[in-house]
C-alpha atoms as a PDB file:
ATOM      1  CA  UNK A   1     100.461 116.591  94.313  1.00  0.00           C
ATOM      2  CA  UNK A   2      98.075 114.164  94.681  1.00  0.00           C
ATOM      3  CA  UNK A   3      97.041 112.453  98.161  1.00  0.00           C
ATOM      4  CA  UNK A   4      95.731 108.948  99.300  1.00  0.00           C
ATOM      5  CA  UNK A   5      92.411 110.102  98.901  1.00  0.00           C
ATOM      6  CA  UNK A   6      92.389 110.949  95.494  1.00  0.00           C
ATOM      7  CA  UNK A   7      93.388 107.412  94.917  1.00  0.00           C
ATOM      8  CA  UNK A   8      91.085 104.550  94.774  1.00  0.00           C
ATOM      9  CA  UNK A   9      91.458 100.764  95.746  1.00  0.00           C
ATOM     10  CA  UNK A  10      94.311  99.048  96.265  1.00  0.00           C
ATOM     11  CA  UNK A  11      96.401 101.970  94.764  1.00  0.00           C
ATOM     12  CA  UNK A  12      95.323 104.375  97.607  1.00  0.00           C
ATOM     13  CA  UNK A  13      96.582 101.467  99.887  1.00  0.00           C
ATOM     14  CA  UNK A  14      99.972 101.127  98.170  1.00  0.00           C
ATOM     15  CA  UNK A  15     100.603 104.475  99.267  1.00  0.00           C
ATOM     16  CA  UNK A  16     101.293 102.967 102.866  1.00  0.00           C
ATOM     17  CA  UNK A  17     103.351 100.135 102.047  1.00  0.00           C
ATOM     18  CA  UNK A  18     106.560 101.949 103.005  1.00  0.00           C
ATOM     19  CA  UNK A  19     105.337 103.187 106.555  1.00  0.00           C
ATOM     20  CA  UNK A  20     104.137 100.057 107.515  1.00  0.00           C
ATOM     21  CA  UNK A  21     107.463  98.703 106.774  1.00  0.00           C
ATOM     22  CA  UNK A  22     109.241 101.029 109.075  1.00  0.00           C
ATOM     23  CA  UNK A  23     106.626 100.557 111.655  1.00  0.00           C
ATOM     24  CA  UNK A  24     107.516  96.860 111.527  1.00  0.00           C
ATOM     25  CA  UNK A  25     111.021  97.396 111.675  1.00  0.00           C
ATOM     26  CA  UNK A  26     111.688 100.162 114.507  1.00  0.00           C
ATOM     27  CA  UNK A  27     108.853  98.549 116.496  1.00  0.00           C
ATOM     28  CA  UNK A  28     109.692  95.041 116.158  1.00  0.00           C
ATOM     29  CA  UNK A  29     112.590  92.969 117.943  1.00  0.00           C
ATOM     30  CA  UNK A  30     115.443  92.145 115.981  1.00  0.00           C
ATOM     31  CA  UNK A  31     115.693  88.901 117.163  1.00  0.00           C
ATOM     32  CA  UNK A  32     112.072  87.941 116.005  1.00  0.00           C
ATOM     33  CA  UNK A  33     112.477  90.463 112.536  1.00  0.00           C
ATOM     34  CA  UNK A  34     115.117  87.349 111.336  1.00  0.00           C
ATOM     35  CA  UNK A  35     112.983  85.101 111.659  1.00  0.00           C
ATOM     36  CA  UNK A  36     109.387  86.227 109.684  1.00  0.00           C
ATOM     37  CA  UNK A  37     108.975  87.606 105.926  1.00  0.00           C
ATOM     38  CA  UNK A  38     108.296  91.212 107.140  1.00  0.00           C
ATOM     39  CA  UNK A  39     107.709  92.387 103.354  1.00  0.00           C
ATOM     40  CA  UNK A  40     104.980  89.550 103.113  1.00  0.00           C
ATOM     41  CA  UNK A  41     102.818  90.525 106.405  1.00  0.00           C
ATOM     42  CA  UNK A  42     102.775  93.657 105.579  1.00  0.00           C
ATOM     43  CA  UNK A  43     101.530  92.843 101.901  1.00  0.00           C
ATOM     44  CA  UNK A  44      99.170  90.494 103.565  1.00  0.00           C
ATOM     45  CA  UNK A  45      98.181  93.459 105.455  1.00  0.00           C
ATOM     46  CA  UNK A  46      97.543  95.632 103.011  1.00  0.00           C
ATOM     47  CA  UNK A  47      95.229  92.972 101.491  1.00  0.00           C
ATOM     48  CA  UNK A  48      93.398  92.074 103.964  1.00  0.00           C
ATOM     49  CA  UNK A  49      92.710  96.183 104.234  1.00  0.00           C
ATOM     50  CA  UNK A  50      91.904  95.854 100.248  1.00  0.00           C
ATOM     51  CA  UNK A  51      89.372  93.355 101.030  1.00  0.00           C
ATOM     52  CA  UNK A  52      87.528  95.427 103.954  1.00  0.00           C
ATOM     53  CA  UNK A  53      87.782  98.642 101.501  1.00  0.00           C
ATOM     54  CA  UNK A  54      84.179  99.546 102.472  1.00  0.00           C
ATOM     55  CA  UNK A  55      85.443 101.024 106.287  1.00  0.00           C
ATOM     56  CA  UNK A  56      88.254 102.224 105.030  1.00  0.00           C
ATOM     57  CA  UNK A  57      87.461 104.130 102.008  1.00  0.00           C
ATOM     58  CA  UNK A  58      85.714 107.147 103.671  1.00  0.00           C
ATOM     59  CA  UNK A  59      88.081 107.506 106.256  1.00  0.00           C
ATOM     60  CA  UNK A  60      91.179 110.597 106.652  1.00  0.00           C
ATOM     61  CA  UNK A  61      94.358 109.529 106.468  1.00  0.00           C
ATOM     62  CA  UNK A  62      95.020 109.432 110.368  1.00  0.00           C
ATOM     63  CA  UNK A  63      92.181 106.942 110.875  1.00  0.00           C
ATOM     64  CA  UNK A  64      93.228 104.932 107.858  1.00  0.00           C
ATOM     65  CA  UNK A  65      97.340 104.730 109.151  1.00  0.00           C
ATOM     66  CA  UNK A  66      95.615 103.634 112.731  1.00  0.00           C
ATOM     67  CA  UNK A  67      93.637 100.798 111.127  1.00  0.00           C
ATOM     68  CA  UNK A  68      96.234  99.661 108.752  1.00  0.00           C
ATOM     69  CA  UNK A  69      98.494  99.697 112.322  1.00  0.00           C
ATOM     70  CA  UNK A  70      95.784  97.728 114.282  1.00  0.00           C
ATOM     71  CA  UNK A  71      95.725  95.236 110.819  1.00  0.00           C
ATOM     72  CA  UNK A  72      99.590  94.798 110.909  1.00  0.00           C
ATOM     73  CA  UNK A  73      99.750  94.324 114.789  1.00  0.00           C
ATOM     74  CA  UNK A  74      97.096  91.242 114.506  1.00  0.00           C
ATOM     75  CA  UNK A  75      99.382  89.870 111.449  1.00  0.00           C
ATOM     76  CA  UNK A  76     102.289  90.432 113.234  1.00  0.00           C
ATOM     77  CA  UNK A  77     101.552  88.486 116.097  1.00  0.00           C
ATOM     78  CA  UNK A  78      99.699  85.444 113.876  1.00  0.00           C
ATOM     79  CA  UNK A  79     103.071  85.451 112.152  1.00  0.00           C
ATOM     80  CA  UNK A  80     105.215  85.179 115.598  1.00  0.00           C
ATOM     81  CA  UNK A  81     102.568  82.385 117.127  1.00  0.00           C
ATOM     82  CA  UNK A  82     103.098  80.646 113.694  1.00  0.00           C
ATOM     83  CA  UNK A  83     107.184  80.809 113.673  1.00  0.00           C
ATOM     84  CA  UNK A  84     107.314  79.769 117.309  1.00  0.00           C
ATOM     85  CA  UNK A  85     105.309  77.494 117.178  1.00  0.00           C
ATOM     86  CA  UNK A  86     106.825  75.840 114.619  1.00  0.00           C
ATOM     87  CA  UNK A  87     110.292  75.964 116.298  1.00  0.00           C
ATOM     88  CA  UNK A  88     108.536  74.426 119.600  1.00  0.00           C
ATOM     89  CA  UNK A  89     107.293  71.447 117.719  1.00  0.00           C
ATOM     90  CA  UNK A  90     110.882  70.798 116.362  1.00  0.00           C
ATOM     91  CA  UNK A  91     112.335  67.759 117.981  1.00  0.00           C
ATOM     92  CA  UNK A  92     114.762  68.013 120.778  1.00  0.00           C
ATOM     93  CA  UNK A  93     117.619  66.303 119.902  1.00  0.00           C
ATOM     94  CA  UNK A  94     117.498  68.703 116.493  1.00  0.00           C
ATOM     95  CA  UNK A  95     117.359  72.041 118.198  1.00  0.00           C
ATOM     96  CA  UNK A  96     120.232  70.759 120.600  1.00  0.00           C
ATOM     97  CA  UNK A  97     122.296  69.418 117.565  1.00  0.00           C
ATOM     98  CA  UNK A  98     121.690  72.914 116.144  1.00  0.00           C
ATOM     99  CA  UNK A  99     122.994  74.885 119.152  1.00  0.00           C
ATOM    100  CA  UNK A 100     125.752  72.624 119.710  1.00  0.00           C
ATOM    101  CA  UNK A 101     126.561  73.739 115.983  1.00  0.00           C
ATOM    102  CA  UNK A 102     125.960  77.239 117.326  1.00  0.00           C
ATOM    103  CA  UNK A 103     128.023  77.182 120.484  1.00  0.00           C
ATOM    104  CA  UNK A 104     131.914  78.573 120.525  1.00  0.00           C
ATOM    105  CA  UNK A 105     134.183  75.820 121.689  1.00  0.00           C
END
């Protein structure tokens, strides 16, 4: 069987597409999960891995999960700032007219 070291470029990276997933979601809230495009941080992840190969490409496994994990942690939280921050600019009277909707009567 071959590993991620036999692998080169953004093949070798592919490989941890699926663990960064479930990093994302058994690490992550719930609450703030619904609200981002988990599948697309952690392809912009992966990409932004692809595109500093040069560190990564001589590195084991281990040290090449914990980089792709520092990678995805930086995303993650550009990705929350960006969501919230775009709910905190809404207008008022919209978010109350929202949770009004929301609200059991």
């Amino acid at each position: 069987m071959e590993n991620a070291g036999a692998h080169s470029g953004y093949d070798a990276l592919e490989l941890y597409r699926a663990y960064l997933m479930c990093v994302v979601r058994l690490r992550l809230d719930q609450r703030l999960q619904a609200g981002l495009d988990l599948s697309e941080v952690v392809q912009q992840t992966l990409q932004e891995a692809y595109l500093a190969r040069d560190p990564l490409q001589d590195q084991p496994p281990v040290q090449r999960l914990a980089r792709l994990k520092r990678i995805l942690v930086h995303k993650l939280a550009d990705e929350v700032r960006r969501v919230s921050s775009a709910v905190l600019s809404r207008p008022t009277d919209k978010v109350d007219e929202e949770l009004a909707q929301k609200s059991p009567e």
